[in-house]
Protein backbone atom coordinates (compact mmCIF):
# COMPACT_ATOMS: atom_id res chain seq x y z
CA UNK A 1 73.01 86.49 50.58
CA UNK A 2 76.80 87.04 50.89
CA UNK A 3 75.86 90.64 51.63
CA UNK A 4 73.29 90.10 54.41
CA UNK A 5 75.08 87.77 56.52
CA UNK A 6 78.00 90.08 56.65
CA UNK A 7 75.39 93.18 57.98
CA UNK A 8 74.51 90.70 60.07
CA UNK A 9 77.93 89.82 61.60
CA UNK A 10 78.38 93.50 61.72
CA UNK A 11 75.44 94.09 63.51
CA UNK A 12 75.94 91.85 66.24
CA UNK A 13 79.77 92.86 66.23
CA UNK A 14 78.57 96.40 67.13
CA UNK A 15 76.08 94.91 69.81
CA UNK A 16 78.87 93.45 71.86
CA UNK A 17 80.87 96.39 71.59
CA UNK A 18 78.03 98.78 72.68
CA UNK A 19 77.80 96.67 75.14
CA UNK A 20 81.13 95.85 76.70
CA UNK A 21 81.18 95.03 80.13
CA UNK A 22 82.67 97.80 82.56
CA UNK A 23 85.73 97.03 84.36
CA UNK A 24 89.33 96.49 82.28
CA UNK A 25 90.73 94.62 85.68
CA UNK A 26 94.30 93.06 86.28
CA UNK A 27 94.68 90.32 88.67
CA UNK A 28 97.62 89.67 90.62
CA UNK A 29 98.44 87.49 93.53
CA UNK A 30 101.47 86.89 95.59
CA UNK A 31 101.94 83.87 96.72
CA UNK A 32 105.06 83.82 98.14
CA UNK A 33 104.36 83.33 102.02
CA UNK A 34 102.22 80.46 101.38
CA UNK A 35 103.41 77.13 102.55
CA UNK A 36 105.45 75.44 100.33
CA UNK A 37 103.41 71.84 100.55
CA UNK A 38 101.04 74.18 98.33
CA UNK A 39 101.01 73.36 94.83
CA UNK A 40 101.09 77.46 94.07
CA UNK A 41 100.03 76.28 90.39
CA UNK A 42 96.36 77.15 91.83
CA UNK A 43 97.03 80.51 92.54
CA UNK A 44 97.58 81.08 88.54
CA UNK A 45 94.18 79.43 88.26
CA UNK A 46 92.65 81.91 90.49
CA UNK A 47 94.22 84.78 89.28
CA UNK A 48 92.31 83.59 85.77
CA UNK A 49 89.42 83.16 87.33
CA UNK A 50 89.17 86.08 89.30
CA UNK A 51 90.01 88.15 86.33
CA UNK A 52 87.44 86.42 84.06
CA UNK A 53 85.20 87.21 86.93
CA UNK A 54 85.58 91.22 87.41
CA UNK A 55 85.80 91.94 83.56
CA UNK A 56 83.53 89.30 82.17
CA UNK A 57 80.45 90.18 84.27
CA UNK A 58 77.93 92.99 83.61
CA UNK A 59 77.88 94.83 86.63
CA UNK A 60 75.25 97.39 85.49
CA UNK A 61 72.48 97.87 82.80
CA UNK A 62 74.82 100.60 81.08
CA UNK A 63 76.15 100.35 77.79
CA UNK A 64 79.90 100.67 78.08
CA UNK A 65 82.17 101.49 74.67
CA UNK A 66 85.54 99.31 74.95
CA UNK A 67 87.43 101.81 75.32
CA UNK A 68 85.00 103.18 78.17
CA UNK A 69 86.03 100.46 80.96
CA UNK A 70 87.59 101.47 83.95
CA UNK A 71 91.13 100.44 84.29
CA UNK A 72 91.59 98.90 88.06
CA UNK A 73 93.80 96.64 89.49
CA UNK A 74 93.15 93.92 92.85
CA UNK A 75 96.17 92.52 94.32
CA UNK A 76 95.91 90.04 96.90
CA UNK A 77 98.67 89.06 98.70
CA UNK A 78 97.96 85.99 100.36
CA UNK A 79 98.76 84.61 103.90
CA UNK A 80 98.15 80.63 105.48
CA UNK A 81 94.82 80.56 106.87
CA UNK A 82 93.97 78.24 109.81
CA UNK A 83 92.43 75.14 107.90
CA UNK A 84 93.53 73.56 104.47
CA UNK A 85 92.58 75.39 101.17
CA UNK A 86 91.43 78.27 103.62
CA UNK A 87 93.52 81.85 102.80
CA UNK A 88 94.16 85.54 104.36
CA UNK A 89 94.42 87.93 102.11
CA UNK A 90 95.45 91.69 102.27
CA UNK A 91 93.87 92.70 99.05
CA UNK A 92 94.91 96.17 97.14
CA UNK A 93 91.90 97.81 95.17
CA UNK A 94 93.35 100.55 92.79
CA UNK A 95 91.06 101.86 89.98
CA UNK A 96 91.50 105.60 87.91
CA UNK A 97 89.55 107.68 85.31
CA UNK A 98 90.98 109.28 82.40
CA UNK A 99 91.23 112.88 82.56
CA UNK A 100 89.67 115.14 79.34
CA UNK A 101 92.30 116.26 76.91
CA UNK A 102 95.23 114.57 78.87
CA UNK A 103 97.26 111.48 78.91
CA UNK A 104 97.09 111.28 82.53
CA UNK A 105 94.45 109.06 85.07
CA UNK A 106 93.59 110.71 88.39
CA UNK A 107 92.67 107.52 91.11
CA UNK A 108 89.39 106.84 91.89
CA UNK A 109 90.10 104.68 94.51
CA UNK A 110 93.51 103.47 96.00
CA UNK A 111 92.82 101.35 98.94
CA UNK A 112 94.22 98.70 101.22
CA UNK A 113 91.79 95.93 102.66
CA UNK A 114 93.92 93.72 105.24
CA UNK A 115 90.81 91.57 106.12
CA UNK A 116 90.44 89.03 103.30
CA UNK A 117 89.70 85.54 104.33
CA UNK A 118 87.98 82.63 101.73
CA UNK A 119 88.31 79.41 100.74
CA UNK A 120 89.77 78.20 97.69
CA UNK A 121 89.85 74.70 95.85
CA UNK A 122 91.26 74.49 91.93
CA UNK A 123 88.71 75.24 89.86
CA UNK A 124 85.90 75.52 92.09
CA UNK A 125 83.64 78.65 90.38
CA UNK A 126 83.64 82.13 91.58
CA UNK A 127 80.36 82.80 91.60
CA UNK A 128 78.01 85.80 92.99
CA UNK A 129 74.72 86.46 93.47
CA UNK A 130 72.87 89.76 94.75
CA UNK A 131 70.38 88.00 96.14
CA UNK A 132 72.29 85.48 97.97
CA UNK A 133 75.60 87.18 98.99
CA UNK A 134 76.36 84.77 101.90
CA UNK A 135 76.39 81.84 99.22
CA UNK A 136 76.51 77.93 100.63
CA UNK A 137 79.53 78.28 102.18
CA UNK A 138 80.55 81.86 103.72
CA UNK A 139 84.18 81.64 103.77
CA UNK A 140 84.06 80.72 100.02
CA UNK A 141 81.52 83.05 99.12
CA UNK A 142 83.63 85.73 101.26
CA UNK A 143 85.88 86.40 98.29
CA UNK A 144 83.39 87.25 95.47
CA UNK A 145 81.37 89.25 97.51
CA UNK A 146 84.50 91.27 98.74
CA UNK A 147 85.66 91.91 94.87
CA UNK A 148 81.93 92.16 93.57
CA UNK A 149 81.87 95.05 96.45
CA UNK A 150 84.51 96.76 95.51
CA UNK A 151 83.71 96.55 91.66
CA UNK A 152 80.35 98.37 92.42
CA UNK A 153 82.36 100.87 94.77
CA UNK A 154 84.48 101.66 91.27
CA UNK A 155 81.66 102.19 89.30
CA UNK A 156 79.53 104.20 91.75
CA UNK A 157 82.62 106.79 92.33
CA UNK A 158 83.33 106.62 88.13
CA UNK A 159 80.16 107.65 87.29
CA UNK A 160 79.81 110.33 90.67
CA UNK A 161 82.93 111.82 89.03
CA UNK A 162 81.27 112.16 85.76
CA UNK A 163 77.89 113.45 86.51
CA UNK A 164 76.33 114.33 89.87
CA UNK A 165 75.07 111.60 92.42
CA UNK A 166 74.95 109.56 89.59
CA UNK A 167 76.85 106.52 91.40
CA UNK A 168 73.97 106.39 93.97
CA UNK A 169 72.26 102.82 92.61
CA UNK A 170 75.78 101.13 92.57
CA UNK A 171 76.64 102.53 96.14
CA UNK A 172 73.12 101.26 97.19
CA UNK A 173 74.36 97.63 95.38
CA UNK A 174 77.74 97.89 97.43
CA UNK A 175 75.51 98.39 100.55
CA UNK A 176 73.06 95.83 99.63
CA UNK A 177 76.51 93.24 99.82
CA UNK A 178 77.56 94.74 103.79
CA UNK A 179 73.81 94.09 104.71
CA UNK A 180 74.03 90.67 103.70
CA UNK A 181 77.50 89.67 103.78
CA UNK A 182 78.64 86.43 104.60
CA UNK A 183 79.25 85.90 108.14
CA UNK A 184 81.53 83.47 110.07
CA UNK A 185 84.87 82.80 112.23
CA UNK A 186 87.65 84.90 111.03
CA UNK A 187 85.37 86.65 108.28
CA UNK A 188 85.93 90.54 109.44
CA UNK A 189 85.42 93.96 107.61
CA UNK A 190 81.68 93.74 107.12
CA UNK A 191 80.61 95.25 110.16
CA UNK A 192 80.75 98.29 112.00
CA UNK A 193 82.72 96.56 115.01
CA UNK A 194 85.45 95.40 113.00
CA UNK A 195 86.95 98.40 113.24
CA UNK A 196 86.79 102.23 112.35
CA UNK A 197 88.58 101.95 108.63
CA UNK A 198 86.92 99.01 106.68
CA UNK A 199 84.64 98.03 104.21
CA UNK A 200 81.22 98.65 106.76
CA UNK A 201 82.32 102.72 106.68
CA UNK A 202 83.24 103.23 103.68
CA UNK A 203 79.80 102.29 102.54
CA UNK A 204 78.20 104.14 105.07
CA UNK A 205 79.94 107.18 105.04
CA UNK A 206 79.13 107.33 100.78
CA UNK A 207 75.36 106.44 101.58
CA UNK A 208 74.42 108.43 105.04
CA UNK A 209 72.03 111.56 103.38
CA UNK A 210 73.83 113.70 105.97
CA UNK A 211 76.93 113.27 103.64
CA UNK A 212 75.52 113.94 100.54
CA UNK A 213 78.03 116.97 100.00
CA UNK A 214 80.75 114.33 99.38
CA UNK A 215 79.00 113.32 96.45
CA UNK A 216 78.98 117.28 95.19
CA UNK A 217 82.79 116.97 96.13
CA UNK A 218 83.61 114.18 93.59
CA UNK A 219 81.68 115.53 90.70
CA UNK A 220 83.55 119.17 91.26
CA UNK A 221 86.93 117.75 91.61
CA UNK A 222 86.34 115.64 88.84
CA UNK A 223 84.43 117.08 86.13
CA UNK A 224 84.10 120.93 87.11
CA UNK A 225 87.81 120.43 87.74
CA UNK A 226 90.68 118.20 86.08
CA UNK A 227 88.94 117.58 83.27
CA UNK A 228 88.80 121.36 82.23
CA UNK A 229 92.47 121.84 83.59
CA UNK A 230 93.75 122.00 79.41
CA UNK A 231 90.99 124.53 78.48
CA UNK A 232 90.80 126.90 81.54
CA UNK A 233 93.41 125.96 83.97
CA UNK A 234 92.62 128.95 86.49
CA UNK A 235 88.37 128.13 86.33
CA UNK A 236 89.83 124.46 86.60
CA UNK A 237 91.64 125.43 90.22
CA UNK A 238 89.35 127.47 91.16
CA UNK A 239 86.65 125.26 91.00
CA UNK A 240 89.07 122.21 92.14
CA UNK A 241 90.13 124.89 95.72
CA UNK A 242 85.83 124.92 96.33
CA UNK A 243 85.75 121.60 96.10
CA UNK A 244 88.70 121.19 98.81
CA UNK A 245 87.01 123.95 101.18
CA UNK A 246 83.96 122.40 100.91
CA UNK A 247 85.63 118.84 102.00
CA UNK A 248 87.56 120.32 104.95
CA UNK A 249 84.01 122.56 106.01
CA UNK A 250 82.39 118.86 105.93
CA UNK A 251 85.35 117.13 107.95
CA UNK A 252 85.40 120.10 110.76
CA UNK A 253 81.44 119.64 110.70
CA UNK A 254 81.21 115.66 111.13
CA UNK A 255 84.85 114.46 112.31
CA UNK A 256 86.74 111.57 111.95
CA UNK A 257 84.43 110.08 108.96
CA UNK A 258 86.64 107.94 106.79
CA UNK A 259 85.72 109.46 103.63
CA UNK A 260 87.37 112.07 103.64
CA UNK A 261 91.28 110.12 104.28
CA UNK A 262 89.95 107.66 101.58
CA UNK A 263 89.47 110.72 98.88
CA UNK A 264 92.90 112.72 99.85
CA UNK A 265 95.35 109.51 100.53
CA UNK A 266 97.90 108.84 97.75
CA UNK A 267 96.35 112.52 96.39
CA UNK A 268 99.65 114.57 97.49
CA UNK A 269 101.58 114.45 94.14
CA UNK A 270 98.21 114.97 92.58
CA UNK A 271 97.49 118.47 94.31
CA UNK A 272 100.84 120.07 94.33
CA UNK A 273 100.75 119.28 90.27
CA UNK A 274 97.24 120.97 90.35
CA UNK A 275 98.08 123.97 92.12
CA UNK A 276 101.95 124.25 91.44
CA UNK A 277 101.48 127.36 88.65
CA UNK A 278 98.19 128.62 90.25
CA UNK A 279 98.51 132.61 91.23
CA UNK A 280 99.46 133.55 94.91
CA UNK A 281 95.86 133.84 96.28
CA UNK A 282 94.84 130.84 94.96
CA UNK A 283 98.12 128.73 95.99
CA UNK A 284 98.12 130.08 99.42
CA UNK A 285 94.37 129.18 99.98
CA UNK A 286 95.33 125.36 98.58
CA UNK A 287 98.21 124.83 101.30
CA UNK A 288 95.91 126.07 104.46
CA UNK A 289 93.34 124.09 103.17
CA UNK A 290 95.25 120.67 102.15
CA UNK A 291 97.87 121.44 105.26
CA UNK A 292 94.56 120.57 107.37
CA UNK A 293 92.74 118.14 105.14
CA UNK A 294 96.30 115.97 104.49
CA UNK A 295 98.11 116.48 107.76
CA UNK A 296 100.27 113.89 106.97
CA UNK A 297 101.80 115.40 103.68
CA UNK A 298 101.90 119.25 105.58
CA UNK A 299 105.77 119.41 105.03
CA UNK A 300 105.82 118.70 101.82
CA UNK A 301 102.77 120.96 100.67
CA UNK A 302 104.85 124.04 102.37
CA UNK A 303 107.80 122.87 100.36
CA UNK A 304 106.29 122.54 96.84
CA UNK A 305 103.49 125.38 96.89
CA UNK A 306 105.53 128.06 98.96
């Protein structure tokens, strides 16, 4: 008897872990511009209960291994909103995927969303719903559905970078949240007027068919790339250069998308590391191409790969 109920503990011990829920998310927030008539002893409550909320929930039918989560951070750094318990946020999505054979984590996503608003009371649930993104109350539903989009943004470009289009149903669920967002006063980011760099484009550039190349990008760069960098480092550059020529033939072909700055920003230290020992073709090729693609960083790519 002894005997079968430990199987049985067993079993169900290896049921959980087969299926482990897929984000490993910190929470932080920064309170510090908030009023001071705030008790900021809330703001540790929602911190819990945001991170309860990201890592607790299944966000797909996948079985994830432990030690399979995605490790991603959301910082919000909150502002005083215009009516009591009511916040702006800017909130900081960073997320990254081990690379094969290496102690290092290229970044998935490293993004800054300034357009945050939501309404918070102590303890009040965070709750979501697919079906019913808008909620009772928009500005308090606001919040979830901006971290539940950006959880299924991190798993859609995860699993793209692992095996091709394979993030397609989870950029379809992140879509599924813009269609139906909540709406109100001061709520901003969901739409396509709200400006040319937000949540509305991101999802649309990652879903329009006519960019489905992007998707080819990821999984190259990714899979066909750093993660074969410690067994054939000059296949591993070669293949990561195509996937670089192919993004800068797709940004001279549809301009001023906002893919393409959300895949190369923060990716400078990244490339020069990736093409720093290549041979002189290859290196040469990488700073005309990332000279165009990273405009920004040109200087330094002519200093580091010359």
């Amino acid at each position: 008897m002894l005997k079968k109920s430990i199987a049985i503990i067993c079993l169900v011990l290896l049921t959980k872990q087969s299926s482990s829920q897929e984000l490993q998310a910190k929470v932080s927030i920064n309170a510090s511009r908030i009023n001071t008539t705030v008790d900021k002893k809330i703001f540790v409550t929602l911190q819990n209960q945001l991170t309860d909320f990201l890592n607790s929930r299944k966000w797909t039918n996948q079985a994830f291994k432990q030690n399979e989560r995605i490790n991603c951070s959301f910082v919000l750094n909150l502002d005083n909103g215009t009516d009591i318990n009511t916040f702006k946020a800017t909130l900081i999505v960073q997320a990254a995927r081990p690379v094969y054979n290496a102690s290092y984590q290229s970044a998935i996503v490293n993004f800054q969303d300034p357009d945050v608003l939501f309404k918070y009371i102590e303890y009040q649930p965070i709750d979501f719903d697919d079906n019913r993104v808008q909620g009772i109350d928009a500005i308090k539903s606001n919040l979830s559905a901006c971290l539940a989009y950006y959880a299924y943004l991190i798993i859609a470009l995860d699993f793209d970078s692992f095996s091709p289009k394979a993030g397609e149903p989870y950029y379809r669920k992140a879509q599924n949240i813009v269609n139906n967002a909540p709406e109100g006063s001061g709520i901003n980011g969901w739409r396509s007027f709200d400006g040319l760099f937000n949540r509305y484009w991101l999802i649309e550039n990652l879903t329009n068919t006519r960019n489905n190349i992007i998707h080819d990008v990821i999984y190259s760069y990714y899979r066909a790339g750093l993660d074969r960098m410690y067994e054939n480092e000059k296949e591993a550059q070669n293949n990561i250069l195509q996937s670089l020529i192919q993004l800068q033939a797709f940004n001279k072909e549809v301009s001023n998308t906002m893919i393409v700055q959300f895949l190369t920003q923060t990716k400078t230290q990244e490339f020069i590391g990736i093409f720093k020992n290549a041979n002189s073709d290859v290196k040469a090729r990488a700073l005309e191409v990332l000279s165009k693609l990273d405009a920004a960083s040109a200087a330094i790519y002519r200093d580091q790969l010359k």
